[in-house]
PDB file of N, CA and C in Angstrom:
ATOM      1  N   UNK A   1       4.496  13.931  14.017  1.00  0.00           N
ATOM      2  CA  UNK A   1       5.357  12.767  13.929  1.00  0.00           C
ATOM      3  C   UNK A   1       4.715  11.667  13.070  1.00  0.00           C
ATOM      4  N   UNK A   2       3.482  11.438  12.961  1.00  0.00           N
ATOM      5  CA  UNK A   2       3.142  10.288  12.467  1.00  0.00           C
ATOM      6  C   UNK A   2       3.049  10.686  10.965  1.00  0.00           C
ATOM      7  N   UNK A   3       2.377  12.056  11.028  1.00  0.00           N
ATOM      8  CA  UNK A   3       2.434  12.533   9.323  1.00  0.00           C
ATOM      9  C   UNK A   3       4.177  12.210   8.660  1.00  0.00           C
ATOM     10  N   UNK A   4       4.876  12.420   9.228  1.00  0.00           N
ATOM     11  CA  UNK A   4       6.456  12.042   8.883  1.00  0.00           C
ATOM     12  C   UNK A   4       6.489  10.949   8.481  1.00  0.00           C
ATOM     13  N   UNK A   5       5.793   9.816   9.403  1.00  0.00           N
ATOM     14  CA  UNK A   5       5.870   8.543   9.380  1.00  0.00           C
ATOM     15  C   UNK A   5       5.284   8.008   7.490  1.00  0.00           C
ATOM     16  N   UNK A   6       3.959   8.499   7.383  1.00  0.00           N
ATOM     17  CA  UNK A   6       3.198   8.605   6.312  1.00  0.00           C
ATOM     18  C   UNK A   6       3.704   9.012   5.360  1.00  0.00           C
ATOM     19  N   UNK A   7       4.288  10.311   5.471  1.00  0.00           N
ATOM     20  CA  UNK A   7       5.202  10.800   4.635  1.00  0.00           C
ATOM     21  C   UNK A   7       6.324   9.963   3.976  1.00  0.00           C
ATOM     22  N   UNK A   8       6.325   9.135   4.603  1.00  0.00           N
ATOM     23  CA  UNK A   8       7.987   8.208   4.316  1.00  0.00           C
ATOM     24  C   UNK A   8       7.521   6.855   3.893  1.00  0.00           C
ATOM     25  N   UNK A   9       6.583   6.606   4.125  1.00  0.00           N
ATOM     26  CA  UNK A   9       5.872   5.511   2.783  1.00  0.00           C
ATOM     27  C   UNK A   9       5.111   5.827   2.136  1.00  0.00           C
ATOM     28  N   UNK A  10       4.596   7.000   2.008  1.00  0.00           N
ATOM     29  CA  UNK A  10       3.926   7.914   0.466  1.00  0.00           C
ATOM     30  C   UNK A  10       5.060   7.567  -0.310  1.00  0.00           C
ATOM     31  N   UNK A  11       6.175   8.155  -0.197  1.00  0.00           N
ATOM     32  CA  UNK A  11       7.091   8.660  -0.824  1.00  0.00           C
ATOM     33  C   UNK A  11       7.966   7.520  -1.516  1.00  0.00           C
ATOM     34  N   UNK A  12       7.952   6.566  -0.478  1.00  0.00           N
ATOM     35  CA  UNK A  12       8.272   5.062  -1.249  1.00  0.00           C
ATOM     36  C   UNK A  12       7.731   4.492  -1.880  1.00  0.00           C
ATOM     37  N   UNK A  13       6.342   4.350  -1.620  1.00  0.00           N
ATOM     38  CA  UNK A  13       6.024   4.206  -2.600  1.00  0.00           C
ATOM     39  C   UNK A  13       5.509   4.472  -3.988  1.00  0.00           C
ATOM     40  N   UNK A  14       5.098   5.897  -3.673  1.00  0.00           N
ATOM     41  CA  UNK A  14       5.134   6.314  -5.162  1.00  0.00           C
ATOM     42  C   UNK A  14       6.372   6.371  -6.008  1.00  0.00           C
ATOM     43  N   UNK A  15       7.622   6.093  -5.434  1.00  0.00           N
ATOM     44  CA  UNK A  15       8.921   6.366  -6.284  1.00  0.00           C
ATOM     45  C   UNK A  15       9.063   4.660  -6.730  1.00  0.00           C
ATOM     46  N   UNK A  16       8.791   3.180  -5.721  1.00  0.00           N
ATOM     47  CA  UNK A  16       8.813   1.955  -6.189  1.00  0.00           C
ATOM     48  C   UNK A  16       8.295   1.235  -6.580  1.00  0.00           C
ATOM     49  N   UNK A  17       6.730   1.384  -6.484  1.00  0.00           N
ATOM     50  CA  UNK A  17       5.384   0.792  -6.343  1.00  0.00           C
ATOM     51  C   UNK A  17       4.821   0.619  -7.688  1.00  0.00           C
ATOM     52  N   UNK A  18       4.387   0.009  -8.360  1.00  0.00           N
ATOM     53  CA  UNK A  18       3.702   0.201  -9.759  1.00  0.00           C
ATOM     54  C   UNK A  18       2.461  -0.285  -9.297  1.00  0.00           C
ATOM     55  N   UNK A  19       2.321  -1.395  -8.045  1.00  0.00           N
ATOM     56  CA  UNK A  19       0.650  -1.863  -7.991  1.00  0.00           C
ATOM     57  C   UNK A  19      -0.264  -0.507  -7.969  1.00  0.00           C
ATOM     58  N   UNK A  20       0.601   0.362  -7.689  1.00  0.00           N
ATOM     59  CA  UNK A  20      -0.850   1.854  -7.414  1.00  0.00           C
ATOM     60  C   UNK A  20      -1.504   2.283  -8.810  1.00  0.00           C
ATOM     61  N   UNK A  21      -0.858   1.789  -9.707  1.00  0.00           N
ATOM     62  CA  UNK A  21      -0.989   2.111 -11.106  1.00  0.00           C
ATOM     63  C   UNK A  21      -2.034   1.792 -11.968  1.00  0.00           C
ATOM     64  N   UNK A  22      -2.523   0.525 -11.322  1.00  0.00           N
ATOM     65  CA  UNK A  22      -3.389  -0.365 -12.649  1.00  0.00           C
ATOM     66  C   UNK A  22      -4.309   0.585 -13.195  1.00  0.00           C
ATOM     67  N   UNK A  23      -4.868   0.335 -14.750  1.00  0.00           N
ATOM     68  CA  UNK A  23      -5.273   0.764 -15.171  1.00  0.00           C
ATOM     69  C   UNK A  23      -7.201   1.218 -14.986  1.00  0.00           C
ATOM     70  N   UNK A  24      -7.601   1.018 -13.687  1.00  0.00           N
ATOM     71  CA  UNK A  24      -8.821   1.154 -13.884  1.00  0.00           C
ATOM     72  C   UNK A  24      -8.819   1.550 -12.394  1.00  0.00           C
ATOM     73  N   UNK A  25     -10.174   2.422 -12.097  1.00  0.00           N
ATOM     74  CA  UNK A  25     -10.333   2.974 -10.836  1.00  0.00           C
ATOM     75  C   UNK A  25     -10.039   1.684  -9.888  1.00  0.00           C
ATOM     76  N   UNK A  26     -11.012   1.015  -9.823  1.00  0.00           N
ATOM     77  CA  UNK A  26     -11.457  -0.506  -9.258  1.00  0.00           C
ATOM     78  C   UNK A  26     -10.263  -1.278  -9.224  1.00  0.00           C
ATOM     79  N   UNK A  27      -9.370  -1.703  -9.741  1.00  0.00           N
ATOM     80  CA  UNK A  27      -8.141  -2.286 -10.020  1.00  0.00           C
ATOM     81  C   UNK A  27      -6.705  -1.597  -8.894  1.00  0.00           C
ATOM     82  N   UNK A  28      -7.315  -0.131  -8.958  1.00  0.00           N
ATOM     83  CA  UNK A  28      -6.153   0.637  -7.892  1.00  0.00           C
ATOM     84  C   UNK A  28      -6.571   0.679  -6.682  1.00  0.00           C
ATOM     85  N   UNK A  29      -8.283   0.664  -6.517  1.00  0.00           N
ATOM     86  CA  UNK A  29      -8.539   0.568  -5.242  1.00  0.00           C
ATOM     87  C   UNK A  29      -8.447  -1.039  -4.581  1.00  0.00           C
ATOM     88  N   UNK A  30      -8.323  -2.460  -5.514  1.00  0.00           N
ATOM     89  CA  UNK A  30      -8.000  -3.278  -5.021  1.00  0.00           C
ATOM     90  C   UNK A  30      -6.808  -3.596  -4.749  1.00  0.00           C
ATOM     91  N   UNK A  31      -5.503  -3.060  -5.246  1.00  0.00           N
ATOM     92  CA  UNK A  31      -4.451  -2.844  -4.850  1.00  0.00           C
ATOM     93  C   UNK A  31      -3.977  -2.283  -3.591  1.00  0.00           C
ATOM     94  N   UNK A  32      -4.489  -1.114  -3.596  1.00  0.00           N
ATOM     95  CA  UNK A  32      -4.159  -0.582  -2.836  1.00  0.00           C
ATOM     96  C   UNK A  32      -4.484  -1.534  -1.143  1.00  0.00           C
ATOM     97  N   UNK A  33      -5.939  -1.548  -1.391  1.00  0.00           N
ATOM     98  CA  UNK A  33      -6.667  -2.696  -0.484  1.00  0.00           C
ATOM     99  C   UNK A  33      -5.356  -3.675   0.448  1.00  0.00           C
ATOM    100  N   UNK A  34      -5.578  -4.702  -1.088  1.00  0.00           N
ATOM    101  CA  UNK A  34      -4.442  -5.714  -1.015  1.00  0.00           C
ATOM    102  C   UNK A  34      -3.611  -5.737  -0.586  1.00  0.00           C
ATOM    103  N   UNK A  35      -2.602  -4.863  -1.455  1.00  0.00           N
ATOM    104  CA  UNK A  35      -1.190  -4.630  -0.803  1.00  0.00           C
ATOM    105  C   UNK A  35      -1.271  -4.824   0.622  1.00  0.00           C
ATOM    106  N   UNK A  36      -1.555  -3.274   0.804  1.00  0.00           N
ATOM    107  CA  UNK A  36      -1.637  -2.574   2.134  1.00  0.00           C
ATOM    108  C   UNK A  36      -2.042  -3.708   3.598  1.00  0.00           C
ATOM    109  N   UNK A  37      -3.029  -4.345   3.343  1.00  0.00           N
ATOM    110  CA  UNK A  37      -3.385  -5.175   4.034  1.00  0.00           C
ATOM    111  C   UNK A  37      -2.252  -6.498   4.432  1.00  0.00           C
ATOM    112  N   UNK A  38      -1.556  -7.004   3.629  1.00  0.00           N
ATOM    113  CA  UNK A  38      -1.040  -7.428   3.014  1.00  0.00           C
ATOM    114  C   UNK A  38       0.612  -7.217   3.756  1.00  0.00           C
ATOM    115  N   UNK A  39       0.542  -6.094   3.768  1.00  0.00           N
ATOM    116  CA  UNK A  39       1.925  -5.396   4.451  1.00  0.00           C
ATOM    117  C   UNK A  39       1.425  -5.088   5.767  1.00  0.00           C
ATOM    118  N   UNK A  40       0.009  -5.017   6.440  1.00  0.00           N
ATOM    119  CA  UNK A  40      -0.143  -4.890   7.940  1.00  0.00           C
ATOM    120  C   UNK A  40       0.238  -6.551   8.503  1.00  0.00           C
ATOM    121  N   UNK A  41      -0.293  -7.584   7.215  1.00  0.00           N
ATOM    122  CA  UNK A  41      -0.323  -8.573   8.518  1.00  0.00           C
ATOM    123  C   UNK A  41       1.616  -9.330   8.713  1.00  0.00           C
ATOM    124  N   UNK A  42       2.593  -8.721   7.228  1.00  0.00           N
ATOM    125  CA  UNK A  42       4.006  -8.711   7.372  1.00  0.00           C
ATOM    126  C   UNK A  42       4.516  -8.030   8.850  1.00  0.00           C
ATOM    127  N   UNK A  43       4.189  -6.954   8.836  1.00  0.00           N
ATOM    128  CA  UNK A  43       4.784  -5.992   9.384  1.00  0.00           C
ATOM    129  C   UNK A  43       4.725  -6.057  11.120  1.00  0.00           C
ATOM    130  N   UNK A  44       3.151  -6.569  11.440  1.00  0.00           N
ATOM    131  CA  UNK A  44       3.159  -7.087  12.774  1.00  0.00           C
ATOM    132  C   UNK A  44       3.202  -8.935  13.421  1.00  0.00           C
ATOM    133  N   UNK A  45       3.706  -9.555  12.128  1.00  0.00           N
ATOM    134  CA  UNK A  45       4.120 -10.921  12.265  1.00  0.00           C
ATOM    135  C   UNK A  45       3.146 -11.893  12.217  1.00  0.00           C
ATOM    136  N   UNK A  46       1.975 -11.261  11.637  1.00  0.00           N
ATOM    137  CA  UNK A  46       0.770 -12.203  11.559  1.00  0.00           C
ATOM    138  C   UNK A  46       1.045 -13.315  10.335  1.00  0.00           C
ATOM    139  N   UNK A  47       0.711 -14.151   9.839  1.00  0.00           N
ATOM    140  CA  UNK A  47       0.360 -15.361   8.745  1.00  0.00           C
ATOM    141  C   UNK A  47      -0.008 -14.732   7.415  1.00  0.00           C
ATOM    142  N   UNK A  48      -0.124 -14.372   6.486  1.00  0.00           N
ATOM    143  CA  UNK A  48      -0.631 -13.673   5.661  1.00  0.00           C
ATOM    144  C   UNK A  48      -1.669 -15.186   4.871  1.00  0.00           C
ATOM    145  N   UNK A  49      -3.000 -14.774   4.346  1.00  0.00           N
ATOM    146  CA  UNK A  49      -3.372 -16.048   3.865  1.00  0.00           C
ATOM    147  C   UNK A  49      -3.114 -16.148   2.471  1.00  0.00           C
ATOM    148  N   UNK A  50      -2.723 -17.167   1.756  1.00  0.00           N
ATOM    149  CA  UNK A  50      -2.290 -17.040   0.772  1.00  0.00           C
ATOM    150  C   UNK A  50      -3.109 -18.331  -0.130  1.00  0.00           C
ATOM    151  N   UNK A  51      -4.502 -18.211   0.088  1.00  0.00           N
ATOM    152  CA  UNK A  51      -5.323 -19.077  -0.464  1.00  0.00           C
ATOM    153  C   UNK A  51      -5.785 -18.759  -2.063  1.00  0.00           C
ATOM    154  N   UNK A  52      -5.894 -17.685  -2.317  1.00  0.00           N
ATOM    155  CA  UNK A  52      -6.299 -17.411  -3.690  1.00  0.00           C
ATOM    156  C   UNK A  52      -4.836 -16.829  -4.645  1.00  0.00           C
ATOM    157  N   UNK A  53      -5.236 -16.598  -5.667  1.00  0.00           N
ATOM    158  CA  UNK A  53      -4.388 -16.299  -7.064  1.00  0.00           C
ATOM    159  C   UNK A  53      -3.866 -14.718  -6.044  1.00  0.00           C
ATOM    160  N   UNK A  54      -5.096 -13.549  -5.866  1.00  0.00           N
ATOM    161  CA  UNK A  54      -5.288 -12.518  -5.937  1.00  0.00           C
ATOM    162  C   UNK A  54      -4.142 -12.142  -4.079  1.00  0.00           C
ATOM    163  N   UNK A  55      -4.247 -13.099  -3.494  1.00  0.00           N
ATOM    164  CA  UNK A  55      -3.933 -13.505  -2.331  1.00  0.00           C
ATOM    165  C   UNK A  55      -2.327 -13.229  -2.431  1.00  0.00           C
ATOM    166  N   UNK A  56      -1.757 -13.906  -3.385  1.00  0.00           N
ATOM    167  CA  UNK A  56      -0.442 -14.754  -3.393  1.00  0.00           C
ATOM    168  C   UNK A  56       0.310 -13.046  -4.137  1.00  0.00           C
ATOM    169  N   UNK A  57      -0.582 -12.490  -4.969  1.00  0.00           N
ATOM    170  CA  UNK A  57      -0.113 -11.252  -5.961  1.00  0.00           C
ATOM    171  C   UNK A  57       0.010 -10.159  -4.896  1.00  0.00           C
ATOM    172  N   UNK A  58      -0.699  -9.728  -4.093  1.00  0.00           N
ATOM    173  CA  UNK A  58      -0.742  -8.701  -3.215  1.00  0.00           C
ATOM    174  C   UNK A  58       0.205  -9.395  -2.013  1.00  0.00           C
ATOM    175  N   UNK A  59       0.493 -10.567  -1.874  1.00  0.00           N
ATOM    176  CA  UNK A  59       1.450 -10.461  -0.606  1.00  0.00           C
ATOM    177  C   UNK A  59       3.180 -10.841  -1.523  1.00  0.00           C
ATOM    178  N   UNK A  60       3.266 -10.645  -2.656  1.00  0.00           N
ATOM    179  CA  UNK A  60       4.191 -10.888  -3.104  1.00  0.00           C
ATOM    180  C   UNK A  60       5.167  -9.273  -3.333  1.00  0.00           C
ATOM    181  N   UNK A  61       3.865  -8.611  -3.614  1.00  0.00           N
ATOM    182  CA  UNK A  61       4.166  -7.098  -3.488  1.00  0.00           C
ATOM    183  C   UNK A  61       4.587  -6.487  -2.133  1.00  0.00           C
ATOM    184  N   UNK A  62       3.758  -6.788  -1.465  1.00  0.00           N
ATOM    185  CA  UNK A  62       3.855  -6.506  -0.089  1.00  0.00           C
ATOM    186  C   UNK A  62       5.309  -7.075   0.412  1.00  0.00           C
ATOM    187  N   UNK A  63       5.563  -7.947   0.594  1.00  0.00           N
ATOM    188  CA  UNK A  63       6.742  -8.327   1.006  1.00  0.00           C
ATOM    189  C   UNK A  63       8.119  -7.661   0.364  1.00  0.00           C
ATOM    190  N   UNK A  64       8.105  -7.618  -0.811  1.00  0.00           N
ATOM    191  CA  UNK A  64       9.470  -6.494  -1.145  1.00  0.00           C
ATOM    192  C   UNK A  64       9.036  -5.193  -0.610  1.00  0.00           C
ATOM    193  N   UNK A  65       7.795  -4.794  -0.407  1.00  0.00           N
ATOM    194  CA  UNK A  65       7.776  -3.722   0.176  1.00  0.00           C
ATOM    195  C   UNK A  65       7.927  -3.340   1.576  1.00  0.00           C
ATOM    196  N   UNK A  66       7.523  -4.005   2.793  1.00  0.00           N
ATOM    197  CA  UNK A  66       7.669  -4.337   3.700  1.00  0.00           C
ATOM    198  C   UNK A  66       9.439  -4.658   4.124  1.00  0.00           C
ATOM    199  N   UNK A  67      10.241  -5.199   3.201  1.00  0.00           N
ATOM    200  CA  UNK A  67      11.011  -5.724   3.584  1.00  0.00           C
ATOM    201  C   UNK A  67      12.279  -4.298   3.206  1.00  0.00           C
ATOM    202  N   UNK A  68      12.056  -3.394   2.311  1.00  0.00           N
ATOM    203  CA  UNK A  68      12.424  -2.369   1.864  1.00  0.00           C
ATOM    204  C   UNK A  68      12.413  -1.355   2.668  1.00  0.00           C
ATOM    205  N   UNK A  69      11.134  -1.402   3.432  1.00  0.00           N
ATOM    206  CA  UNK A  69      10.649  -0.434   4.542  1.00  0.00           C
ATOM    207  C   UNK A  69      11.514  -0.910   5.836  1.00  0.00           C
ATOM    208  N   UNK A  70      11.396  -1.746   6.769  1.00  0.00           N
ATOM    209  CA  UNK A  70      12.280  -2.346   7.760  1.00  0.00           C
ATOM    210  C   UNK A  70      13.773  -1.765   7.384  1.00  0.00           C
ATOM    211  N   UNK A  71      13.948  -2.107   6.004  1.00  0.00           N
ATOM    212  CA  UNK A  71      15.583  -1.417   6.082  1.00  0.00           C
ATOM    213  C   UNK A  71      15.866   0.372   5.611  1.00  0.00           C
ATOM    214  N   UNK A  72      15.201   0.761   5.300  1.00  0.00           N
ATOM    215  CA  UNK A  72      15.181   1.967   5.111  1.00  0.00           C
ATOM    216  C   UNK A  72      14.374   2.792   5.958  1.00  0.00           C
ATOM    217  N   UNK A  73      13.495   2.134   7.197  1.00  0.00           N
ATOM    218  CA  UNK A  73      13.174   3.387   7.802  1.00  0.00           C
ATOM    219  C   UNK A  73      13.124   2.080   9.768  1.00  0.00           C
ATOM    220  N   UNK A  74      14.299   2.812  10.248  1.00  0.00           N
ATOM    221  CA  UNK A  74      14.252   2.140  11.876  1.00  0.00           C
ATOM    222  C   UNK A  74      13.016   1.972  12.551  1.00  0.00           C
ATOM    223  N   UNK A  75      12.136   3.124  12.398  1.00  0.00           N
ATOM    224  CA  UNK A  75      11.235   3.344  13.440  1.00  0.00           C
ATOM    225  C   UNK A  75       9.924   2.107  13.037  1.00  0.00           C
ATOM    226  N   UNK A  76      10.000   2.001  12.532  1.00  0.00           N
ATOM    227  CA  UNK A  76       8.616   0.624  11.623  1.00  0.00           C
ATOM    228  C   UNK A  76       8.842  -0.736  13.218  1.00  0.00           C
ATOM    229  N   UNK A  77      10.921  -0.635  12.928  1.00  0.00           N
ATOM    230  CA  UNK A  77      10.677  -2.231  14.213  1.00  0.00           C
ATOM    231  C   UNK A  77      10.620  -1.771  15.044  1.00  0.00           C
ATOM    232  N   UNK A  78      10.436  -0.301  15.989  1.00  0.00           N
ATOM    233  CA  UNK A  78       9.941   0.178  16.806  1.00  0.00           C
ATOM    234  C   UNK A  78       8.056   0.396  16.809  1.00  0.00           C
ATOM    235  N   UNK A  79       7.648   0.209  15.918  1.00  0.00           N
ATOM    236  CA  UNK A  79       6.246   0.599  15.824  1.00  0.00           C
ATOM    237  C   UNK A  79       5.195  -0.474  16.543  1.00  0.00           C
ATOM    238  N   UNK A  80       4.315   0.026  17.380  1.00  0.00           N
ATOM    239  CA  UNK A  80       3.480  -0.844  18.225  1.00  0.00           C
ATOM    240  C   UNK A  80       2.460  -1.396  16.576  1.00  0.00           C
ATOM    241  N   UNK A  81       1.299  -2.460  16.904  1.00  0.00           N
ATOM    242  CA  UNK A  81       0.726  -2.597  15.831  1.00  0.00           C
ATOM    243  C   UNK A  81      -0.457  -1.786  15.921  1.00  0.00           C
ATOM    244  N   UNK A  82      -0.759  -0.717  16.666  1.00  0.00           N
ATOM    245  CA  UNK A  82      -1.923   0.342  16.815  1.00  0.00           C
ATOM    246  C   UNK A  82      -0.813   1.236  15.446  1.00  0.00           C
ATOM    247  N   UNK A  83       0.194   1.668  15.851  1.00  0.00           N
ATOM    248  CA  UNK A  83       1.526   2.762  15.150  1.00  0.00           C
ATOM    249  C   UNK A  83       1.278   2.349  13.385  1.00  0.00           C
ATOM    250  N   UNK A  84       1.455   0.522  13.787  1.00  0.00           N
ATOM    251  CA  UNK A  84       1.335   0.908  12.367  1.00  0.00           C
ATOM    252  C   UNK A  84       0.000   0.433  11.184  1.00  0.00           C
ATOM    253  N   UNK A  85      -1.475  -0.072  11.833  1.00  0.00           N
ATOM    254  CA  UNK A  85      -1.900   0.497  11.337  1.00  0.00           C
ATOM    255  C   UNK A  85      -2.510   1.782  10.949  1.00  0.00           C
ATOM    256  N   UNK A  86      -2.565   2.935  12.319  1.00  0.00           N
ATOM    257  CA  UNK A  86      -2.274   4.166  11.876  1.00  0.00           C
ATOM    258  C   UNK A  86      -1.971   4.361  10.596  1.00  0.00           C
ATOM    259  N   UNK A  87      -0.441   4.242  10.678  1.00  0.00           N
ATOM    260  CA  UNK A  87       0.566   4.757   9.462  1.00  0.00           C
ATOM    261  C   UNK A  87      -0.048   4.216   8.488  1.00  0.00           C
ATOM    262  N   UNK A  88      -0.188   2.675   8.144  1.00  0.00           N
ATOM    263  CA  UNK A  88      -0.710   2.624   6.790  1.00  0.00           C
ATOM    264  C   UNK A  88      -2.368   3.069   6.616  1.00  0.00           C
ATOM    265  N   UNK A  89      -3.317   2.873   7.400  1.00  0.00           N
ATOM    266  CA  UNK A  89      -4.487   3.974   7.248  1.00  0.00           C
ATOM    267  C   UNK A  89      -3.863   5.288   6.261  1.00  0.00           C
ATOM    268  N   UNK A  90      -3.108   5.925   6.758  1.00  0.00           N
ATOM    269  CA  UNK A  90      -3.108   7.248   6.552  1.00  0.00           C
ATOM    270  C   UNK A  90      -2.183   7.131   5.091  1.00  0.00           C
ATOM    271  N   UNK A  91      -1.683   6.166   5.175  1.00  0.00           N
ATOM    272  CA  UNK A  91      -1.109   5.542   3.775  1.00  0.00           C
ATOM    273  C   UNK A  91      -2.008   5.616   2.606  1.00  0.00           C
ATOM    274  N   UNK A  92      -2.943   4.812   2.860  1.00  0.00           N
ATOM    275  CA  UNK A  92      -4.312   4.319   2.038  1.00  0.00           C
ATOM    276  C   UNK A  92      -4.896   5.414   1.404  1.00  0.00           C
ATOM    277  N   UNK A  93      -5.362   6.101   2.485  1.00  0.00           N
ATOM    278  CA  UNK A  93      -6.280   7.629   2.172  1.00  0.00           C
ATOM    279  C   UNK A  93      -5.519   8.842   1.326  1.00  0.00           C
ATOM    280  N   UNK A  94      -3.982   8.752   1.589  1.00  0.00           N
ATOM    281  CA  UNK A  94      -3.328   9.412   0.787  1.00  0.00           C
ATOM    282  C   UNK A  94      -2.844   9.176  -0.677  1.00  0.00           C
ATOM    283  N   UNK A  95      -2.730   7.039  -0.697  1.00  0.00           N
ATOM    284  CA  UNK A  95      -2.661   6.811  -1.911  1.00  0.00           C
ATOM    285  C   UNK A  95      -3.968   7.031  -2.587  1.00  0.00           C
ATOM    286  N   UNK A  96      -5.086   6.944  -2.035  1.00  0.00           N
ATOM    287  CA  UNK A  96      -6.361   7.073  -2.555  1.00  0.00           C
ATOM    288  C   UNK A  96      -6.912   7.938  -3.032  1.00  0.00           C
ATOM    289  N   UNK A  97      -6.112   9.147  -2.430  1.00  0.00           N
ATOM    290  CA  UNK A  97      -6.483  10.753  -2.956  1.00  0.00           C
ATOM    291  C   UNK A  97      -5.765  10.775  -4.077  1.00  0.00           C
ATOM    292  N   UNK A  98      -4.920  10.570  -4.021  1.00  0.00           N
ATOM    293  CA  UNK A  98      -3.326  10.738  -5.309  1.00  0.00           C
ATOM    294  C   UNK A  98      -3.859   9.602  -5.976  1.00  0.00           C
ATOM    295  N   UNK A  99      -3.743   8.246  -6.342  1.00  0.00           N
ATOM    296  CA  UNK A  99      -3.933   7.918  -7.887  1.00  0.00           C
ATOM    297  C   UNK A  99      -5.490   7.765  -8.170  1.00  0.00           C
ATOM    298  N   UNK A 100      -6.036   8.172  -7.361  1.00  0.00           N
ATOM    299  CA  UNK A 100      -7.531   7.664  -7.478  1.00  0.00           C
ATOM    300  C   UNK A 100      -8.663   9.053  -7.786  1.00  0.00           C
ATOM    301  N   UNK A 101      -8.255   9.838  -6.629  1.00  0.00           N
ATOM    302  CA  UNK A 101      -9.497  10.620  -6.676  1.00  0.00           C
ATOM    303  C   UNK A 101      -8.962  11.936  -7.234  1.00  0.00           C
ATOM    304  N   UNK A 102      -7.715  12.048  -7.514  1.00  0.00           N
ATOM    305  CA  UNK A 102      -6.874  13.339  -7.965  1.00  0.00           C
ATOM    306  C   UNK A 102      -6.277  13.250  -9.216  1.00  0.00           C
ATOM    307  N   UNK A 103      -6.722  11.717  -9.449  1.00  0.00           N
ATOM    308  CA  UNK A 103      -5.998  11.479 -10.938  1.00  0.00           C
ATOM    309  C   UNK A 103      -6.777  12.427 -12.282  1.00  0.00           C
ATOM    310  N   UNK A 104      -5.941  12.899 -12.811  1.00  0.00           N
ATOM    311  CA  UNK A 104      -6.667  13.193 -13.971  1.00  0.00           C
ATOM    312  C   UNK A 104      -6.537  12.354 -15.160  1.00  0.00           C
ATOM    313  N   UNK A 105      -6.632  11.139 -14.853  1.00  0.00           N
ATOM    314  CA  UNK A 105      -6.200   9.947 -16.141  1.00  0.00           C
ATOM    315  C   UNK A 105      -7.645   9.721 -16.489  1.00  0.00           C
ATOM    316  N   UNK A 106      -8.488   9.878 -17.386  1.00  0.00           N
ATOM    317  CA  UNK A 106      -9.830   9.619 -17.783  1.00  0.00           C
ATOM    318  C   UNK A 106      -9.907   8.276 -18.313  1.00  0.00           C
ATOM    319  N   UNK A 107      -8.683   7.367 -18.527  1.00  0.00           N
ATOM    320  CA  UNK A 107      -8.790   6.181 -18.981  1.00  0.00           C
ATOM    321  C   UNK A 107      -9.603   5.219 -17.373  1.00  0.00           C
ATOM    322  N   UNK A 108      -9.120   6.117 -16.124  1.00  0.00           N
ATOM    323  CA  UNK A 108     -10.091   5.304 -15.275  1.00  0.00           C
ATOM    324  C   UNK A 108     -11.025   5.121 -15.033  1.00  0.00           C
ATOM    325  N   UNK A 109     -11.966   6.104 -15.941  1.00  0.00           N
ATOM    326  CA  UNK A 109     -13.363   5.790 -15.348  1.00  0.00           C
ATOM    327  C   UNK A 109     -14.093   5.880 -16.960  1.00  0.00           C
ATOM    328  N   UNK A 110     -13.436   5.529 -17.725  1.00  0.00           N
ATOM    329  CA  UNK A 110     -13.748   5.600 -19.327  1.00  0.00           C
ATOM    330  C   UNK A 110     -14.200   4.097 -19.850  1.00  0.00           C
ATOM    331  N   UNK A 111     -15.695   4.392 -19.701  1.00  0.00           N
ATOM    332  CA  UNK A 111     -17.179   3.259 -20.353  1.00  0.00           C
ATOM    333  C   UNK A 111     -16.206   2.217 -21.202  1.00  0.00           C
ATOM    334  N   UNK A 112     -15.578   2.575 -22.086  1.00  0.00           N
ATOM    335  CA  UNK A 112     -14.885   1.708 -22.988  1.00  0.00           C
ATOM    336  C   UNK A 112     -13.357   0.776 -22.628  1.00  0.00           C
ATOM    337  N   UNK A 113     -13.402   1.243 -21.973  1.00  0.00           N
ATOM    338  CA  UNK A 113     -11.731   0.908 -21.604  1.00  0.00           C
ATOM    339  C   UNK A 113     -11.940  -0.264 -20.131  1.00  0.00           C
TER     340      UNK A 113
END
């Protein structure tokens, strides 16, 4: 059940998401970071802090995403906040395998670029 859960924001976001994209290893793993974080403290009604530049970019993402998720998948406003950081954990590690550690884009880890 929870892999389902995972399954259903993999899938969103790799089909809506461009933050997973940036061009450099370091850049996707702060995204990902960001976002994600970003969408735990939306999702269980916490304050998000919105003190820096980097702050304001990752919860700006987060929030169309978050807010996309609530309407396209019921079980999220059913989700305890153990449920859903679970889910996005397992989010993370999967976006992390897929654009990061499975990428075959050599521009990410390329000295020059």
């Amino acid at each position: 059940m929870m892999e389902d859960k995972i399954d259903d924001l993999f899938d969103y976001v790799q089909v809506r998401c461009l933050w997973q994209f940036f061009s450099r290893t370091w850049d996707r793993q702060e995204n990902i970071d960001g976002v994600l974080g970003k969408a735990y403290e939306l999702f269980t009604g916490k304050e998000p802090s919105l003190k820096t530049p980097a702050d304001k970019l990752y919860y700006a993402d987060a929030k169309s995403m978050v807010s996309d998720c609530l309407a396209s998948f019921p079980w999220i406003k059913q989700a305890s906040e153990a449920e859903i950081r679970q889910v996005l954990d397992g989010l993370k590690v999967r976006l992390v395998e897929n654009v990061i550690t499975k990428s075959t884009n050599r521009e990410l880890t390329h000295h020059l670029y």
